[in-house]
Every structure is written in structure tokens, then in C-alpha cells.
N, C-alpha and C. Protein backbone atom coordinates (compact mmCIF):
# COMPACT_ATOMS: atom_id res chain seq x y z
N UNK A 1 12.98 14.34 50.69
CA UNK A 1 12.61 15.62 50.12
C UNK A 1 13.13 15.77 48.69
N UNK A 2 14.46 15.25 48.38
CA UNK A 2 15.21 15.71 47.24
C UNK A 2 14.11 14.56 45.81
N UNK A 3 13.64 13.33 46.36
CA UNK A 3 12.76 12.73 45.78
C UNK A 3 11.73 12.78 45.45
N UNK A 4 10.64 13.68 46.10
CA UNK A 4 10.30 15.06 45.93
C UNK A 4 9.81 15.78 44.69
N UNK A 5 10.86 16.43 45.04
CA UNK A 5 11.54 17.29 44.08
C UNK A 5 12.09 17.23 43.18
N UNK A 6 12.88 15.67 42.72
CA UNK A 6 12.69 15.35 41.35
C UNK A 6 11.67 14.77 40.84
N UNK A 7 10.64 14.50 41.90
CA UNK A 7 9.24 13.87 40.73
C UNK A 7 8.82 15.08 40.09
N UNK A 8 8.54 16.33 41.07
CA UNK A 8 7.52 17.34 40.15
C UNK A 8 8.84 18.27 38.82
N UNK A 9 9.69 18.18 39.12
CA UNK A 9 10.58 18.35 38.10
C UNK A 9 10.79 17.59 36.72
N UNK A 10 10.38 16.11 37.07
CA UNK A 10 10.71 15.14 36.15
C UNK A 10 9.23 15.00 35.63
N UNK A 11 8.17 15.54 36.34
CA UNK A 11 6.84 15.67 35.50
C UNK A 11 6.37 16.73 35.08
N UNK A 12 6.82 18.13 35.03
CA UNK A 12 6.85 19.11 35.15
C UNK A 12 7.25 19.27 33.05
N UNK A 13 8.66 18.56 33.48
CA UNK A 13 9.36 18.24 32.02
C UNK A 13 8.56 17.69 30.91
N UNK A 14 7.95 15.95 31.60
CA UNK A 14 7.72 15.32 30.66
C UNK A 14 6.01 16.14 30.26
N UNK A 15 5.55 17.28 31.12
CA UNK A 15 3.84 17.30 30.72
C UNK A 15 4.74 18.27 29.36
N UNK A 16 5.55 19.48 29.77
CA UNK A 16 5.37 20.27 28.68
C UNK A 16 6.03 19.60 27.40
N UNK A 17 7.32 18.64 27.25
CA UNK A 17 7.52 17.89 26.06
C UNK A 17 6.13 17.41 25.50
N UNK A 18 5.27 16.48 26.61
CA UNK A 18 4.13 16.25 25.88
C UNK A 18 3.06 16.80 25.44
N UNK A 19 3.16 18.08 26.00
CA UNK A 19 2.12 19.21 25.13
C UNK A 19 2.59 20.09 24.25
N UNK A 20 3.99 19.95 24.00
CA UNK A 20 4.29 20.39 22.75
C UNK A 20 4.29 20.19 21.51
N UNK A 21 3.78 21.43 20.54
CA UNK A 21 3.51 20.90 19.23
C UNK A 21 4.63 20.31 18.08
N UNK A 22 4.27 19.47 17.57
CA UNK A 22 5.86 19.06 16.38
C UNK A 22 6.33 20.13 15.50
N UNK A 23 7.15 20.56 15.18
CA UNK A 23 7.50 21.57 14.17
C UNK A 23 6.68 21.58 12.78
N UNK A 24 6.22 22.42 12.47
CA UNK A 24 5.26 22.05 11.29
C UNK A 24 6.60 21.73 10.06
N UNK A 25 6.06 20.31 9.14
CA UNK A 25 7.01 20.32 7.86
C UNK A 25 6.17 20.74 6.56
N UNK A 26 7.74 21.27 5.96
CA UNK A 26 6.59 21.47 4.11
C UNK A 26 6.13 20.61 3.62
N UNK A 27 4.91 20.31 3.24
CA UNK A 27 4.13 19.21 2.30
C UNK A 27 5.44 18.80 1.43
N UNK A 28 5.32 17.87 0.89
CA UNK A 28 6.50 16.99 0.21
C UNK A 28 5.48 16.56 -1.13
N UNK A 29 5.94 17.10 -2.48
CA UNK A 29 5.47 16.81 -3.58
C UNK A 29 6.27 15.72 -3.96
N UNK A 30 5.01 14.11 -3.83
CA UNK A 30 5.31 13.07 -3.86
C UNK A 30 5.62 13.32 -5.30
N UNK A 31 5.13 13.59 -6.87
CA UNK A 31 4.82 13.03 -7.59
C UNK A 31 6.33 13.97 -8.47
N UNK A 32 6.57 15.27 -7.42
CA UNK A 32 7.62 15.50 -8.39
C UNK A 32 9.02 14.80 -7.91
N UNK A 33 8.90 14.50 -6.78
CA UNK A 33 10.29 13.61 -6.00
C UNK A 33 10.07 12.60 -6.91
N UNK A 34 9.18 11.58 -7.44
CA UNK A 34 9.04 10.81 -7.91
C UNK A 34 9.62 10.74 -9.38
N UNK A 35 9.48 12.07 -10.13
CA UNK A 35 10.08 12.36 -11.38
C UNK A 35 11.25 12.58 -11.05
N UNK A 36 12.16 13.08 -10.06
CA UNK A 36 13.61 13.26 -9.75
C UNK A 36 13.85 12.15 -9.29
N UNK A 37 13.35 11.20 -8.55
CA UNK A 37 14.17 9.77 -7.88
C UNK A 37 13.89 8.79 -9.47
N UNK A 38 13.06 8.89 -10.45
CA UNK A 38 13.38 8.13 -11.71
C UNK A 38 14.74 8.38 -12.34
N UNK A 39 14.86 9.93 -12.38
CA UNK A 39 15.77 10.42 -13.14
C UNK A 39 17.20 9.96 -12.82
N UNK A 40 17.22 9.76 -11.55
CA UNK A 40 18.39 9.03 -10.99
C UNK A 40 18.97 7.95 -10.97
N UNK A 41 17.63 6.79 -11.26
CA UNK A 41 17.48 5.51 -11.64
C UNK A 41 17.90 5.51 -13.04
N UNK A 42 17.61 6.29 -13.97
CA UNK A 42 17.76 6.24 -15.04
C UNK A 42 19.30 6.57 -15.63
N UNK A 43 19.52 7.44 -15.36
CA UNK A 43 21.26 8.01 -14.90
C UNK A 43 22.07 6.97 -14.31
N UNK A 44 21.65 6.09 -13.15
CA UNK A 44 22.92 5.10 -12.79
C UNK A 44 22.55 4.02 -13.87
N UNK A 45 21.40 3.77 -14.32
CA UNK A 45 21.87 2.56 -15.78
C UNK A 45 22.03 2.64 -16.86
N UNK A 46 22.10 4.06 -17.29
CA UNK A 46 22.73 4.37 -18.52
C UNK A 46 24.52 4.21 -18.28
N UNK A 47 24.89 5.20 -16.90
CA UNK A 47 26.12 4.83 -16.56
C UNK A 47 26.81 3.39 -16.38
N UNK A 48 25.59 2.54 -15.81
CA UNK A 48 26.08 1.63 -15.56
C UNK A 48 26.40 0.49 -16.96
N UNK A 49 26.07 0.85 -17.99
CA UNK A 49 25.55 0.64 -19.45
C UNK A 49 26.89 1.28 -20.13
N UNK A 50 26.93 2.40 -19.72
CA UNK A 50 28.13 2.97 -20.30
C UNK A 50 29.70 2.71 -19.54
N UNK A 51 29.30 2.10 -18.78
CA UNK A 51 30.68 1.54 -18.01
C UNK A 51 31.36 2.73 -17.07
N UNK A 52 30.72 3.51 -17.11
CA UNK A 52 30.97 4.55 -16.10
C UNK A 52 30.83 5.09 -14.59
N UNK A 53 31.83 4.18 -13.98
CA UNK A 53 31.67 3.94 -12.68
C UNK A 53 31.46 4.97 -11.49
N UNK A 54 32.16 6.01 -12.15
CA UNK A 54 32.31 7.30 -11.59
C UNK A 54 30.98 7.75 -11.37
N UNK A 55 30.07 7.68 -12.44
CA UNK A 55 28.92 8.77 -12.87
C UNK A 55 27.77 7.64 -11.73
N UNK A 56 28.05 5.89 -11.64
CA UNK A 56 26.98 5.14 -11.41
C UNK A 56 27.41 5.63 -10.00
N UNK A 57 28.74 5.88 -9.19
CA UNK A 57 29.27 6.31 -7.98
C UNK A 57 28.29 7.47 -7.55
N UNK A 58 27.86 8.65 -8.26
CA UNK A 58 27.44 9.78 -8.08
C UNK A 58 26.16 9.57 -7.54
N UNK A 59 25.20 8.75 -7.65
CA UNK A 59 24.30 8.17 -7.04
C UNK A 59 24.10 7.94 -5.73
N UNK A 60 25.18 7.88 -5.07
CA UNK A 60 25.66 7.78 -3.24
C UNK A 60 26.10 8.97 -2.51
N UNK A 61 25.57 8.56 -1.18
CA UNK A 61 26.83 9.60 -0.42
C UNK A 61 27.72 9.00 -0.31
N UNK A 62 28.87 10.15 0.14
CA UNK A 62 30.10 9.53 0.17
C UNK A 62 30.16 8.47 1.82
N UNK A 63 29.26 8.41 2.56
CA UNK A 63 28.82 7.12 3.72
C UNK A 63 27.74 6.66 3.47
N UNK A 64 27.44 6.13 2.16
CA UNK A 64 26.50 4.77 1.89
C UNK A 64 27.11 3.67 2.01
N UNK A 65 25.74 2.89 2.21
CA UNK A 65 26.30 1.47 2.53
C UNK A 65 25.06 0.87 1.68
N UNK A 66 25.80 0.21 0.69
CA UNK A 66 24.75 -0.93 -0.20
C UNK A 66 25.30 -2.53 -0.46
N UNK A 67 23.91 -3.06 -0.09
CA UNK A 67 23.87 -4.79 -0.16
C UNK A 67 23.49 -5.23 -1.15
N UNK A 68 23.96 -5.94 -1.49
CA UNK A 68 24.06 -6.71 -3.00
C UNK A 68 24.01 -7.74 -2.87
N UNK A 69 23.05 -8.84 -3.59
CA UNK A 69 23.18 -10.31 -3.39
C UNK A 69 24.83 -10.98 -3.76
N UNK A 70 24.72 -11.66 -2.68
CA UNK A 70 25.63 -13.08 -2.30
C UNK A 70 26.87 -12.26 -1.93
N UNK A 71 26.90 -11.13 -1.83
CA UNK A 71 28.38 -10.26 -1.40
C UNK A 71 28.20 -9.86 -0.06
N UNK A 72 28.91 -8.94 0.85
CA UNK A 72 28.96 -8.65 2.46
C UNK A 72 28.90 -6.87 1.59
N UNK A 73 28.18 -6.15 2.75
CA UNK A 73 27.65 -4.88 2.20
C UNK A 73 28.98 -3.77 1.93
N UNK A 74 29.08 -3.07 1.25
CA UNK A 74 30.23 -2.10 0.69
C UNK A 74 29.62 -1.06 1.17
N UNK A 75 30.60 -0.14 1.95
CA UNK A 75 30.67 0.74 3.08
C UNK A 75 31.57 1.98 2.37
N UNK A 76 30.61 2.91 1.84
CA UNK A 76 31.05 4.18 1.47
C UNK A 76 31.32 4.28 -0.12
N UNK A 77 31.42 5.58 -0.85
CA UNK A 77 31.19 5.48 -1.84
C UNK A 77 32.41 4.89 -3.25
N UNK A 78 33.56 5.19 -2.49
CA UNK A 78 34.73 4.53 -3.31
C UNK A 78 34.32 2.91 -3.16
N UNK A 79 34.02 1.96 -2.58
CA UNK A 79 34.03 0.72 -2.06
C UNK A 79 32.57 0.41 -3.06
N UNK A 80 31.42 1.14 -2.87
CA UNK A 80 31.08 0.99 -3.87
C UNK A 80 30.88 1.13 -5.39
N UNK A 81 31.83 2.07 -5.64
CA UNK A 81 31.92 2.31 -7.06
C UNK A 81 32.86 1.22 -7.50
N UNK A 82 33.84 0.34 -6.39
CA UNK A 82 35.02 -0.84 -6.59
C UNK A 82 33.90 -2.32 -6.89
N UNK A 83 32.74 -1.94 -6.14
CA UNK A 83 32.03 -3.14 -6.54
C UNK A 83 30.98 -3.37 -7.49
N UNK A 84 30.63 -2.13 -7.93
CA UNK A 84 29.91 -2.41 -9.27
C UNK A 84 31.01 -2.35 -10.43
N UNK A 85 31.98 -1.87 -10.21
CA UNK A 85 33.31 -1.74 -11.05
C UNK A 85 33.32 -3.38 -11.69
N UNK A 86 33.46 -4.05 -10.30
CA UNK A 86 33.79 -5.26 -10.43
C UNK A 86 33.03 -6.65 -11.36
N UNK A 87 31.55 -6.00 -10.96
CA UNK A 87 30.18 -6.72 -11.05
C UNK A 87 29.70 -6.20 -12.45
N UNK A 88 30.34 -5.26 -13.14
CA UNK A 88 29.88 -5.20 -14.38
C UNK A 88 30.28 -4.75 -15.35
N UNK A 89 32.04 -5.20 -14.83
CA UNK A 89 32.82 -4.77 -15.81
C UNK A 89 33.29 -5.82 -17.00
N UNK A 90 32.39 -6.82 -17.18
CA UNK A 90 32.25 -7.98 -18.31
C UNK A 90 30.94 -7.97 -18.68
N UNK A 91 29.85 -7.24 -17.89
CA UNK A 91 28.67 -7.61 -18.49
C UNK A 91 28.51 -7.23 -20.04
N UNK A 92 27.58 -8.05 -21.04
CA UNK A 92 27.07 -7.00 -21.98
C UNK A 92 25.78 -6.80 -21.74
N UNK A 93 25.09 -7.49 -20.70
CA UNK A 93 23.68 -6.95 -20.40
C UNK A 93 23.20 -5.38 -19.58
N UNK A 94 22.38 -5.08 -20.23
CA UNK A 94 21.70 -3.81 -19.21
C UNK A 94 20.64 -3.80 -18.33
N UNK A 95 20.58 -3.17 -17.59
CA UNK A 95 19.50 -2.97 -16.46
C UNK A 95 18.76 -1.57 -16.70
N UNK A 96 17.29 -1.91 -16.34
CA UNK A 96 16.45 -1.03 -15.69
C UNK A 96 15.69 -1.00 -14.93
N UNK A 97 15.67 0.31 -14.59
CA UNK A 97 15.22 0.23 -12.89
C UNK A 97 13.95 1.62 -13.09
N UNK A 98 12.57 0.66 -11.91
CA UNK A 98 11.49 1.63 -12.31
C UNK A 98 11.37 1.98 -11.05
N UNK A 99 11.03 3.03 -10.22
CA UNK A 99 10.21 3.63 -9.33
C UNK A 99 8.65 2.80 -9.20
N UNK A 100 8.42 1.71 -7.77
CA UNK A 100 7.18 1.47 -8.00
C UNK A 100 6.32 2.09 -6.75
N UNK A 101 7.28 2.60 -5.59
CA UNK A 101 6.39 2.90 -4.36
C UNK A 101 7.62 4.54 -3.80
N UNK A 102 7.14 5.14 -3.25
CA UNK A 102 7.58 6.33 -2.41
C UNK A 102 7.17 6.62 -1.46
N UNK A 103 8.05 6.86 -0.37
CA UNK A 103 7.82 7.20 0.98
C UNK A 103 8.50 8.59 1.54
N UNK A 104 7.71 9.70 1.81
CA UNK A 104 8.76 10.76 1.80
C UNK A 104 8.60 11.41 2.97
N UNK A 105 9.36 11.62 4.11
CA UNK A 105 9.35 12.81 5.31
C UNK A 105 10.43 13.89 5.27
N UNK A 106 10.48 14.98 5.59
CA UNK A 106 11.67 15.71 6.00
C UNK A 106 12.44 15.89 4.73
N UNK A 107 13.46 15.37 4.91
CA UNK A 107 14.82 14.85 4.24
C UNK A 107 14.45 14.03 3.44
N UNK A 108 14.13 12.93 3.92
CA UNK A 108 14.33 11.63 3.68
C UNK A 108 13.23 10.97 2.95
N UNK A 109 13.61 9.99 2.21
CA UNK A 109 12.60 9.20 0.82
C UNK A 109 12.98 7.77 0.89
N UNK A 110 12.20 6.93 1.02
CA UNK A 110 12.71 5.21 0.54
C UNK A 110 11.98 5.10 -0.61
N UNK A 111 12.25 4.85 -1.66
CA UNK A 111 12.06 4.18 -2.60
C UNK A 111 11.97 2.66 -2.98
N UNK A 112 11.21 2.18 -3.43
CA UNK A 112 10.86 0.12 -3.71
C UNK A 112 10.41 0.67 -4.92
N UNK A 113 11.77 -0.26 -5.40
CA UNK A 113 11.47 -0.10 -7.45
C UNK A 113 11.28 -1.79 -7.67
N UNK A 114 11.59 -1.66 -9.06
CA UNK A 114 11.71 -2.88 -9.50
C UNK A 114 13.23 -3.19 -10.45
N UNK A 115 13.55 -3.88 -10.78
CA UNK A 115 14.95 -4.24 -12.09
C UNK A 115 14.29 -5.67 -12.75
N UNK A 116 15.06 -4.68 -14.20
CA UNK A 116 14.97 -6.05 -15.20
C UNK A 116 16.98 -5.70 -15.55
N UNK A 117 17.00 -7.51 -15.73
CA UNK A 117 18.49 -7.15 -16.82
C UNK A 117 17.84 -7.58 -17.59
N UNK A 118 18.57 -6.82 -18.77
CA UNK A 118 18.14 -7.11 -20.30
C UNK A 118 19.57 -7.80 -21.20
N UNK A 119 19.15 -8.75 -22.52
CA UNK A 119 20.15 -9.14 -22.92
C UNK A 119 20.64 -7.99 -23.86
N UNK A 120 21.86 -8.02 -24.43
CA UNK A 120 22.63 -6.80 -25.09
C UNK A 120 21.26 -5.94 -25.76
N UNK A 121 20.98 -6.57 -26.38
CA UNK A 121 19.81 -5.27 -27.55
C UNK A 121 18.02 -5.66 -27.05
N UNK A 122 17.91 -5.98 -25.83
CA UNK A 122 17.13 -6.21 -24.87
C UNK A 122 15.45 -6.87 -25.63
N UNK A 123 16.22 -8.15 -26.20
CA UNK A 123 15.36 -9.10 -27.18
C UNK A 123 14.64 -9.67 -25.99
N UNK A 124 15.34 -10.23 -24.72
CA UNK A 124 15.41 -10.62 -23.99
C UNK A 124 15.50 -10.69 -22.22
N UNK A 125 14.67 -11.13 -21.47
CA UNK A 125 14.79 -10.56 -20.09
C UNK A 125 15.15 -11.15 -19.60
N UNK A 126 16.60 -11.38 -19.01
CA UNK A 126 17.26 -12.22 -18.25
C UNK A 126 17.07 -12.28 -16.81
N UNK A 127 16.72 -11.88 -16.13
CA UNK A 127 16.87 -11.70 -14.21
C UNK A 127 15.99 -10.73 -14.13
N UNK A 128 15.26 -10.59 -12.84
CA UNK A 128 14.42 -9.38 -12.61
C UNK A 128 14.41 -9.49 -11.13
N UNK A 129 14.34 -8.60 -10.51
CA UNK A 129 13.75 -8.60 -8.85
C UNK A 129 13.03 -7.07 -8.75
N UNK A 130 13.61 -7.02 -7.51
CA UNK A 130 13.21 -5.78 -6.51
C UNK A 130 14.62 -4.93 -5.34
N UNK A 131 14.42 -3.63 -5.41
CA UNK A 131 15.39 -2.99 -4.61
C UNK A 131 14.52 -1.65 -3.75
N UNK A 132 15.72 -1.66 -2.92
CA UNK A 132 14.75 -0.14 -1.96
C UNK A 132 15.88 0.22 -1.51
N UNK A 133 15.77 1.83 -1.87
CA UNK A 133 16.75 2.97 -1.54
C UNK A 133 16.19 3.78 -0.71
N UNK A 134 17.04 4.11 -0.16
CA UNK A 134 16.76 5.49 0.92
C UNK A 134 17.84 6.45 0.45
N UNK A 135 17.09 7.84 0.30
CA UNK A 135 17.42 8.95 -0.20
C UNK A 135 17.75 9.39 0.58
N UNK A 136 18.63 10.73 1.36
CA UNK A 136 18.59 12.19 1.98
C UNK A 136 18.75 13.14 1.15
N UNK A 137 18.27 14.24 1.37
CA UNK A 137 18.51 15.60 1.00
C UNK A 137 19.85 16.22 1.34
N UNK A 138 20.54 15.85 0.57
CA UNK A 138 22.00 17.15 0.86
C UNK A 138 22.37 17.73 0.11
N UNK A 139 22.69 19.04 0.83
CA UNK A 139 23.06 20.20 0.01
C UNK A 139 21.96 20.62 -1.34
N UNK A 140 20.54 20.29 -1.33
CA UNK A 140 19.48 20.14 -1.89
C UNK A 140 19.32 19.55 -3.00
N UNK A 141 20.28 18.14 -2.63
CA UNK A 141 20.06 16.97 -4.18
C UNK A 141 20.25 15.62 -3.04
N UNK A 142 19.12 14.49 -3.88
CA UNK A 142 18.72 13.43 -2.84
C UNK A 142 20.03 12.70 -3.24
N UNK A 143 20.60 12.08 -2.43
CA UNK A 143 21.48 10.64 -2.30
C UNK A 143 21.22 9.67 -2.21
N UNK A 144 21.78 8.59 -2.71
CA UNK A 144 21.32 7.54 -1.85
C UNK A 144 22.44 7.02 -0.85
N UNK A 145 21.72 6.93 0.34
CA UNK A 145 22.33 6.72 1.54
C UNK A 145 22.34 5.05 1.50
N UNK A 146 21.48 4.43 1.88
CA UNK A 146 21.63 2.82 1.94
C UNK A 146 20.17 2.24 0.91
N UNK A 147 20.76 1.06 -0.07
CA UNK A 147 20.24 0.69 -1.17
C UNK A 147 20.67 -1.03 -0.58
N UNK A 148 19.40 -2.07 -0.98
CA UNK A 148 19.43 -3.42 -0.84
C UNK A 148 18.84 -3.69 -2.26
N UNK A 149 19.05 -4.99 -2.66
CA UNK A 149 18.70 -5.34 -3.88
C UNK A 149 18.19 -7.13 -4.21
N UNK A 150 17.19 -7.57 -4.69
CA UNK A 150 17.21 -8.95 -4.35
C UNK A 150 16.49 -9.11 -5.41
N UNK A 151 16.84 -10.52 -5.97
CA UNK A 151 16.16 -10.71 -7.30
C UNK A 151 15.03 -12.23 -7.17
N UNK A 152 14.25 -11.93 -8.11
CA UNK A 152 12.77 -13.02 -7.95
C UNK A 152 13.01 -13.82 -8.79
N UNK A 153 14.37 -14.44 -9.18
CA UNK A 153 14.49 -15.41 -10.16
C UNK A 153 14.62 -16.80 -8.92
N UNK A 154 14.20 -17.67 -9.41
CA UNK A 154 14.92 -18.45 -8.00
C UNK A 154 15.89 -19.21 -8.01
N UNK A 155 16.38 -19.34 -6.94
CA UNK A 155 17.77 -20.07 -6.60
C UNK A 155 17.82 -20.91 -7.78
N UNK A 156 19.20 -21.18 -8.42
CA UNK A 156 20.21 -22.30 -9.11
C UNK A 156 20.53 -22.96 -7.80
N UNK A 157 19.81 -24.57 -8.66
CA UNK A 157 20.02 -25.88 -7.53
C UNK A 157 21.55 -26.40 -7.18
């Protein structure tokens, strides 16, 4: 009997979950997220240009986690501000970074850009790849939560 009685209970449940409607979300203006997720790109390589680790830090939450070629991933935002600290605190080259694709629900945004490094007065294009960030919305300014990065030069034999 008690078997029963948890089927029409346990289908009872799953009909109305499944006839319920999703919460309606606000349309998401791709093209102006798109002008604010540049602006951000643009901001960590001027910082990162200006040697300002703090400001390239501001770019994260304080529980991001970003992967970086040939390193093991840096877990939170002091750890990564210690590793770009590290990674470009001799460079004289600069980077830029473009917005080439957006993906946006809710909260949340992934971004797939592109990077060039450039040589000092950017005569020159040294390295280039591809990266993808994922944004959240907090406190109503996007973060980046987790960022990978990989470059299209190929392997040194």
C-alpha cells in the first residue's frame, strides 16, 4: 500500500514540476554587455601595461580560478594577482585583448576573445592565441569568475 502511495505522490510531483512554467528572464542586451565586457579587457591591459597588479586583480572575483599556459590553475584573487605579478613583471611587451563571441543568460556571460602580444611600441606581433572568460553579475558589475587562455603560436621543439 505504502508503494502505492508513493507512486501517485512521486507522480503527482514530477507532472506539476513538469508543467511548470520557467521564471520569465530580462532580455539581455548582447551588444551593450559587449561594450562593458571590452571595457574590461581593455582596463586589465592597460593595467597590465602599467604594471599594476592591483587594478589587472580587479578583473576577478575574489573565488576565481584562472589557467594559464604551462602553469597549474591559481585559485582566488590574491593568487592571481601573485601570478600575473610574476608573469609580467619583466615584460616590456603589451597585450591586447578583443571580444570575438558572447554568450549571455541570467547572471552569467562567457566570453571567447582573442590576444595579441605586441613588441614594446607594437612594430611587431609577437604571440597571439585565444581565451574565454566567464563573467557573473555581482553586486551589478560582471567579474570574472574562471578565465583559460591558450596561444596559436606552436610549440618550441
Amino acid at each position: 500500500m505504502n508503494r502505492i502511495i508513493y507512486t501517485i505522490v512521486g507522480s503527482a510531483l514530477l507532472l506539476l514540476v513538469g508543467c511548470s512554467k520557467p521564471s520569465p528572464t530580462a532580455a539581455i542586451d548582447l551588444e551593450a554587455v559587449k561594450v562593458e565586457i571590452q571595457a574590461m579587457e581593455d582596463a586589465f591591459a592597460a593595467a597590465e601595461k602599467a604594471k599594476d597588479f592591483a587594478k589587472v586583480a580587479a578583473y576577478y572575483s575574489d573565488d576565481a580560478i584562472s589557467y594559464s599556459r604551462n602553469e597549474e590553475p591559481a585559485t582566488g584573487k590574491a593568487a592571481i594577482q601573485d601570478a600575473i605579478a610574476k608573469r609580467i613583471a619583466k615584460e616590456t611587451t603589451y597585450n591586447v585583448y578583443k571580444v570575438v563571441d558572447l554568450f549571455a543568460e541570467g547572471d552569467l556571460v562567457v566570453e571567447v576573445g582573442s590576444w595579441e602580444e605586441n613588441s614594446p611600441l607594437g612594430e611587431k606581433k609577437i604571440n597571439h592565441g585565444h581565451y574565454m572568460s566567464i563573467f557573473k553579475k555581482i553586486d551589478g558589475k560582471y567579474l570574472c569568475i574562471r578565465d583559460m587562455n591558450v596561444t596559436s603560436s606552436p610549440a618550441k621543439p
